[in-house]
N, C-alpha and C. Protein backbone atom coordinates (compact mmCIF):
# COMPACT_ATOMS: atom_id res chain seq x y z
N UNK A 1 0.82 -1.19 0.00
CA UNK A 1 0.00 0.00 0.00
C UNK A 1 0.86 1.25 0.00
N UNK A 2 0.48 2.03 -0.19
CA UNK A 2 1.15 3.77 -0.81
C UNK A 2 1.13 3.82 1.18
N UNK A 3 1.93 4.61 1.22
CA UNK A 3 1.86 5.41 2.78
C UNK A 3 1.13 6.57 2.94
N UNK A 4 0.71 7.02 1.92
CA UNK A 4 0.16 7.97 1.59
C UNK A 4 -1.48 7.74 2.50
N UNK A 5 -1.75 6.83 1.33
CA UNK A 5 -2.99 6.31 1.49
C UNK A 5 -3.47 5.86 3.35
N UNK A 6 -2.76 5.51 3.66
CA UNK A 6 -2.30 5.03 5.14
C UNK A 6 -3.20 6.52 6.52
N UNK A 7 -2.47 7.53 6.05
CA UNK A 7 -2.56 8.59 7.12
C UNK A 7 -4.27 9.08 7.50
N UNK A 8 -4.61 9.12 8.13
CA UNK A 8 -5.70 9.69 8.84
C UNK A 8 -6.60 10.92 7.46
N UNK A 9 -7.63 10.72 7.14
CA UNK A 9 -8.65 11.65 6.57
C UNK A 9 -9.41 12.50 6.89
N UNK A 10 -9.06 14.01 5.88
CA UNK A 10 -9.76 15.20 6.78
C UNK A 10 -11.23 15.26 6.91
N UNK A 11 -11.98 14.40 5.75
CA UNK A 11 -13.48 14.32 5.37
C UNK A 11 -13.52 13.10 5.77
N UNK A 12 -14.54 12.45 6.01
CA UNK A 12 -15.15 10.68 6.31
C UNK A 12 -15.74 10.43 4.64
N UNK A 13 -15.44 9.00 4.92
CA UNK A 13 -16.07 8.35 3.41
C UNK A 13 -16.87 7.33 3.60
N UNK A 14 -18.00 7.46 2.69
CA UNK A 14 -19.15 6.58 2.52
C UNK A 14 -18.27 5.83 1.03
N UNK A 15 -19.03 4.32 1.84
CA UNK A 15 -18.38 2.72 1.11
C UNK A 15 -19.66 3.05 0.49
N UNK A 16 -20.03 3.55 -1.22
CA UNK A 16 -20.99 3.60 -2.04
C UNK A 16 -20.77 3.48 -3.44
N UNK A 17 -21.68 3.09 -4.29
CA UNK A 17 -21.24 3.42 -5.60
C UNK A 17 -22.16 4.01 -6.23
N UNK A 18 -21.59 4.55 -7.01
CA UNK A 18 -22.25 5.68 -7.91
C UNK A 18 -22.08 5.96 -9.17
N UNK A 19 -22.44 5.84 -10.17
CA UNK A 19 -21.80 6.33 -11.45
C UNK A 19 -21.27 7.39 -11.58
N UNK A 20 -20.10 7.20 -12.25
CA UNK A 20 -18.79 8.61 -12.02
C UNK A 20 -17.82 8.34 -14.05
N UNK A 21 -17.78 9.62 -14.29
CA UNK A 21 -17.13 10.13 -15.85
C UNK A 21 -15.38 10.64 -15.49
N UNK A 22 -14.76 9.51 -15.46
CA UNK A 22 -13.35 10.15 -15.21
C UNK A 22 -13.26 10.82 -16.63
N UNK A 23 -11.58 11.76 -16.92
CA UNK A 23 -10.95 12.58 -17.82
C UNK A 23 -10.38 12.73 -17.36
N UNK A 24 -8.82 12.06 -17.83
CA UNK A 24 -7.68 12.30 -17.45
C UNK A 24 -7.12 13.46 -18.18
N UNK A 25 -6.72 14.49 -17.94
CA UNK A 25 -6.04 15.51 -18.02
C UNK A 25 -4.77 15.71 -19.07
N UNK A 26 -4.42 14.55 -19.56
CA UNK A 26 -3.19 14.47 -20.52
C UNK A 26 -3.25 14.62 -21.95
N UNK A 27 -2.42 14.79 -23.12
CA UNK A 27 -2.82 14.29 -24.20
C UNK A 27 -2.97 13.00 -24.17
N UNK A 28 -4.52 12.27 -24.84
CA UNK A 28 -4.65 11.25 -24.70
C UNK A 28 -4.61 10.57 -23.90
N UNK A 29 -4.97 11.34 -22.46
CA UNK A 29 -5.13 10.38 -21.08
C UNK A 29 -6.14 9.38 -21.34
N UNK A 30 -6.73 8.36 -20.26
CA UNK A 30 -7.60 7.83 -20.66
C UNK A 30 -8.99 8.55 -20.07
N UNK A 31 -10.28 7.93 -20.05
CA UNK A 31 -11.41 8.44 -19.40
C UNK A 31 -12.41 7.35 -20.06
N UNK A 32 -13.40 7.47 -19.23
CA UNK A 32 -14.60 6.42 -19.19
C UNK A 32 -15.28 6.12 -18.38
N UNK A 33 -16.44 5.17 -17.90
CA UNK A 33 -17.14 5.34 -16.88
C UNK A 33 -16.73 4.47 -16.02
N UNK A 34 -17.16 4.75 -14.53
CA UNK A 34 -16.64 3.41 -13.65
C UNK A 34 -18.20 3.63 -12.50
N UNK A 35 -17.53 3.41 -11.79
CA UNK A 35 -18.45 3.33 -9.82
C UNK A 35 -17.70 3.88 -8.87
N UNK A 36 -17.81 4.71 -8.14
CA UNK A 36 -16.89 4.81 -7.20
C UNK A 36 -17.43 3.68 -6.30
N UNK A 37 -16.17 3.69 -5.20
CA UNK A 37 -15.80 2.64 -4.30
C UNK A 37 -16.21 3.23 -3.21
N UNK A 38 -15.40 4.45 -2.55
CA UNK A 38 -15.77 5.37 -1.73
C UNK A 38 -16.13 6.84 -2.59
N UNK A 39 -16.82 7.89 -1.27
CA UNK A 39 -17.05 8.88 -1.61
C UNK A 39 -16.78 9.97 -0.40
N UNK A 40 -16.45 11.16 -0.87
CA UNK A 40 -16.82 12.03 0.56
C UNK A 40 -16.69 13.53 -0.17
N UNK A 41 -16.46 14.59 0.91
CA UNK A 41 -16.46 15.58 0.31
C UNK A 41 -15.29 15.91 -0.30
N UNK A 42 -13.99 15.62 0.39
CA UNK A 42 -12.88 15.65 -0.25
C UNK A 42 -12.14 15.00 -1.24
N UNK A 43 -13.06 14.14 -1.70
CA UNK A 43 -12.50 12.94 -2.27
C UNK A 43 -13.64 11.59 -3.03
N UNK A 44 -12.70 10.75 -4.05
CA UNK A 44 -13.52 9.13 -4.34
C UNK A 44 -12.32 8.25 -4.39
N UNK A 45 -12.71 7.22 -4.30
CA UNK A 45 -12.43 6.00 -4.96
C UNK A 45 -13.10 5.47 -6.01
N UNK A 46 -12.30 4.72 -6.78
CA UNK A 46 -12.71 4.14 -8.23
C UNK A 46 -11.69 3.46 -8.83
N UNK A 47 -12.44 2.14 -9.46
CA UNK A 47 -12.04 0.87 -10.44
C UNK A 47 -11.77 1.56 -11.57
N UNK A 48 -10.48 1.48 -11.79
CA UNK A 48 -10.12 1.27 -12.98
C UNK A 48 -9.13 0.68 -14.22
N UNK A 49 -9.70 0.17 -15.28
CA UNK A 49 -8.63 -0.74 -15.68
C UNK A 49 -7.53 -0.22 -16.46
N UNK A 50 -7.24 1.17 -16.26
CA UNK A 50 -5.78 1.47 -17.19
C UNK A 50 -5.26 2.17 -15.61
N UNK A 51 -4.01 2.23 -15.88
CA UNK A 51 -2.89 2.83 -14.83
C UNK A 51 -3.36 4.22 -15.54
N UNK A 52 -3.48 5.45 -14.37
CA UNK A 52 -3.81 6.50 -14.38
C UNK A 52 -2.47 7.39 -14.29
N UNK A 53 -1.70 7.03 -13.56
CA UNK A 53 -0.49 7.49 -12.96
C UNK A 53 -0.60 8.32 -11.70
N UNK A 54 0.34 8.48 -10.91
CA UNK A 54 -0.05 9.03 -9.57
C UNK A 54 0.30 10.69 -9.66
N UNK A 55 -0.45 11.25 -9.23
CA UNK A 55 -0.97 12.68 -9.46
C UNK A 55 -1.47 13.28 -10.72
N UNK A 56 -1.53 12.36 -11.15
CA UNK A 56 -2.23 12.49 -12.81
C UNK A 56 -4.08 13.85 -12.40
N UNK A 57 -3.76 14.46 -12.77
CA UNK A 57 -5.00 15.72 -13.29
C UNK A 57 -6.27 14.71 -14.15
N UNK A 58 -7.33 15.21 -13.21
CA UNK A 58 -8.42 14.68 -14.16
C UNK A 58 -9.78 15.46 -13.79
N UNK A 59 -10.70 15.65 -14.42
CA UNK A 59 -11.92 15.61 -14.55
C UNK A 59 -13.24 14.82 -13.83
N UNK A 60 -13.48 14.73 -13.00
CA UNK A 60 -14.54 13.65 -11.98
C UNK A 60 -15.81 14.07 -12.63
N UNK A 61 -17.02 13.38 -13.28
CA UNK A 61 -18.19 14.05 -12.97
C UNK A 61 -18.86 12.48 -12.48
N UNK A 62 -20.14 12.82 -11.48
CA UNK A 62 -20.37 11.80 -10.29
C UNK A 62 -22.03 12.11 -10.63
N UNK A 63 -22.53 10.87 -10.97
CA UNK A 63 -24.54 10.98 -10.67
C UNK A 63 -24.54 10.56 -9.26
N UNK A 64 -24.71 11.87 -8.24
CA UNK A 64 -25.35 11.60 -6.87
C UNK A 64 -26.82 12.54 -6.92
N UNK A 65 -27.99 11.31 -6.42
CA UNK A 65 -28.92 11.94 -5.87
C UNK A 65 -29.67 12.80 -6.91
N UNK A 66 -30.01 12.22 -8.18
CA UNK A 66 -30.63 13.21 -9.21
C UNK A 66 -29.43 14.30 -9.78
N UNK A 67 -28.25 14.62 -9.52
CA UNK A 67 -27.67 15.60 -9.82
C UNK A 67 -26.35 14.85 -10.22
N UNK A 68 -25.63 15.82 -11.42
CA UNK A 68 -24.13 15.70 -11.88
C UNK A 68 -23.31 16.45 -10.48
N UNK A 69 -22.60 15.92 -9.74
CA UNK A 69 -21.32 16.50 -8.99
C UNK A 69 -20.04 16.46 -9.96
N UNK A 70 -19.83 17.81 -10.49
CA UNK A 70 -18.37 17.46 -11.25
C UNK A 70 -17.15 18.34 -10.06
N UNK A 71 -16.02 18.06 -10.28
CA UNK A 71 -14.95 18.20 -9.57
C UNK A 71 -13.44 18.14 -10.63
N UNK A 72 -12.42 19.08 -10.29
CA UNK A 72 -10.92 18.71 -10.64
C UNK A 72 -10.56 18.09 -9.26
N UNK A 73 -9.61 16.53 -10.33
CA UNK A 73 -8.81 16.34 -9.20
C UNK A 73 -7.78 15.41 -9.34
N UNK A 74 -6.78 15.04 -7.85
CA UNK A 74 -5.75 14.57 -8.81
C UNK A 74 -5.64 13.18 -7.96
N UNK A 75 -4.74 12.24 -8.74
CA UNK A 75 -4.84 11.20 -8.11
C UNK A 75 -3.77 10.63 -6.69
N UNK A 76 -4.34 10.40 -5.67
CA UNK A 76 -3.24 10.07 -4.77
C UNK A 76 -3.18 9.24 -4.09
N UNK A 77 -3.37 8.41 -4.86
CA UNK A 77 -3.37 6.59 -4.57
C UNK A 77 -3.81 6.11 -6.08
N UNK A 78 -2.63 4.82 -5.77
CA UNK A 78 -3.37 3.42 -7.42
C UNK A 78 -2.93 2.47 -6.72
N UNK A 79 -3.55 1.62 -6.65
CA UNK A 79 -3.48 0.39 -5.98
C UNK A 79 -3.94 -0.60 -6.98
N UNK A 80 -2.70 -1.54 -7.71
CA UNK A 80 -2.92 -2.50 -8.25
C UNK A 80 -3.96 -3.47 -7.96
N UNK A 81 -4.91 -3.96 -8.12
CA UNK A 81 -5.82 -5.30 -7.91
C UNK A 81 -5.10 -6.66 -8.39
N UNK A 82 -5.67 -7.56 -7.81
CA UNK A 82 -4.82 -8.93 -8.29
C UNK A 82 -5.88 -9.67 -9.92
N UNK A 83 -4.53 -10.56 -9.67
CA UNK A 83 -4.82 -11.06 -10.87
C UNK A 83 -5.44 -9.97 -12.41
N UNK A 84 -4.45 -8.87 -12.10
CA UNK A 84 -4.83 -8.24 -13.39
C UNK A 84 -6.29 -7.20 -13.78
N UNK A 85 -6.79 -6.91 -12.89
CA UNK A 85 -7.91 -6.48 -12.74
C UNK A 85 -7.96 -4.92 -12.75
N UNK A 86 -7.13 -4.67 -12.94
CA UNK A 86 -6.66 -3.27 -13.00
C UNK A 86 -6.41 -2.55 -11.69
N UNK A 87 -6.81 -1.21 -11.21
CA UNK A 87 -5.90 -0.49 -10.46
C UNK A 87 -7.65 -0.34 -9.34
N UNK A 88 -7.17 0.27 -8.44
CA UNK A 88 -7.86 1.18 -7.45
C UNK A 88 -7.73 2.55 -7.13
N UNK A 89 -8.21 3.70 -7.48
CA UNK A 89 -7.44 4.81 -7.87
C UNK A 89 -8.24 5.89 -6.57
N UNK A 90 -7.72 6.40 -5.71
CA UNK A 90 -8.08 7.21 -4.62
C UNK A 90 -7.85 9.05 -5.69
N UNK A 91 -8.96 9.71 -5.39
CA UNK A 91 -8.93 10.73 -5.91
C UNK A 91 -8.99 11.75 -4.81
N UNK A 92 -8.24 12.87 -4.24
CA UNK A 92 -8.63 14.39 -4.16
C UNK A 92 -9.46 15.00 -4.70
N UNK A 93 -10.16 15.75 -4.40
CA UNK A 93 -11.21 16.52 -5.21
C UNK A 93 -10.06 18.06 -4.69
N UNK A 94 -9.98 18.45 -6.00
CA UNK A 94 -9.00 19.89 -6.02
C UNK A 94 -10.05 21.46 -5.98
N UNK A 95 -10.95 21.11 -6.70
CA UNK A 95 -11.41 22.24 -6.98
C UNK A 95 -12.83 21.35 -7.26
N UNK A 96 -14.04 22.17 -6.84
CA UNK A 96 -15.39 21.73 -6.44
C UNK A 96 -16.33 23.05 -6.09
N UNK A 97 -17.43 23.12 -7.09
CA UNK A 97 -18.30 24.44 -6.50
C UNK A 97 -18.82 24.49 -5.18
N UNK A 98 -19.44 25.25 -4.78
CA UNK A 98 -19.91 25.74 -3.37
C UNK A 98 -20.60 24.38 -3.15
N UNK A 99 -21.81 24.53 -4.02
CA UNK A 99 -23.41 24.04 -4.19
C UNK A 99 -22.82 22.08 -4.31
N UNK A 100 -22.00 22.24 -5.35
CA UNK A 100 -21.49 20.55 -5.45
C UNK A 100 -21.00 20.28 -3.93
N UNK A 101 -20.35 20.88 -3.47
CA UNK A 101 -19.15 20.28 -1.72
C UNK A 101 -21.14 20.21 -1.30
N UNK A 102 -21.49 21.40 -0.52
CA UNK A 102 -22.60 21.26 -0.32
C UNK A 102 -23.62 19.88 -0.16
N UNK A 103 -23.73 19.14 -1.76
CA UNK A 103 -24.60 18.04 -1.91
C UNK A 103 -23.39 17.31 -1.44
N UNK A 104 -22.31 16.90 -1.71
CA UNK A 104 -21.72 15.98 -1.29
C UNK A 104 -21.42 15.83 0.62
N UNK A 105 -21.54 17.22 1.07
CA UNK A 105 -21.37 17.16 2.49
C UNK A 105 -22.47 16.57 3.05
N UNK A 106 -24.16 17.01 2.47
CA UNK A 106 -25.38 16.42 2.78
C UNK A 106 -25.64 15.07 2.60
N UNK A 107 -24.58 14.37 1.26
CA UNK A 107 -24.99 13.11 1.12
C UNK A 107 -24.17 12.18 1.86
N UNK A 108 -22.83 12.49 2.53
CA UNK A 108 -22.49 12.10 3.38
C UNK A 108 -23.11 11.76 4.72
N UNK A 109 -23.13 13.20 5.06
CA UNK A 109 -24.03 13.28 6.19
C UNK A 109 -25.30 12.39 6.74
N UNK A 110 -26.33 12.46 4.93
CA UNK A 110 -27.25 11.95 5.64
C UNK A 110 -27.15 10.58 6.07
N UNK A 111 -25.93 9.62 4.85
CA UNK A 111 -26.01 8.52 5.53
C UNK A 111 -25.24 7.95 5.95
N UNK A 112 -24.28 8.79 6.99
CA UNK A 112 -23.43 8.31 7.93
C UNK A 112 -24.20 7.87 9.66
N UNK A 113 -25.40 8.79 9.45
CA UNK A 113 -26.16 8.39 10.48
C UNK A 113 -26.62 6.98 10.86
């Protein structure tokens, strides 16, 4: 595991999935749809089967709750899966509107209770 990944989190994460539109940031990065794994305000997790690279710039957009949550952000965690299955990719959310943190703080919230 990254050590990274390891240290204590400033937001809490809900174990959910959701349909989510990565865009990797590169010429010819990759992008496509996945699920996130986790979610929170600061951040997702998400399956994916190409190596992203670590801090790789991308594009998040997320169907939570009737609404698109889009976000910049970068990656800071990939965690290989076995047997070939591709990666596990922990995202930062860099930049996020008011109203998006907002729904994502509420959808946390409501079901961390």
């Amino acid at each position: 595991m990254v050590e990274g990944h390891l240290r204590k989190r400033r937001y809490p994460r809900l174990r959910v999935e959701h349909p989510l539109f990565i865009e990797v940031l590169e010429e010819r990065g990759p992008q496509g749809f996945s699920r996130t794994r986790t979610i929170g305000e600061g951040g997702c997790s998400f399956a994916s089967p190409h190596d992203i690279g670590y801090l790789s710039l991308m594009k998040v957009s997320i169907s939570l709750a009737g609404r698109v949550v889009t976000a910049d952000g970068r990656a800071v965690y990939q965690l290989p899966q076995g047997n070939g299955g591709g990666y596990e990719i922990g995202v930062e959310f860099l930049r996020v509107s008011s109203e998006d943190r907002l729904h994502l703080r509420q959808l946390v919230s409501s079901r961390a209770r």
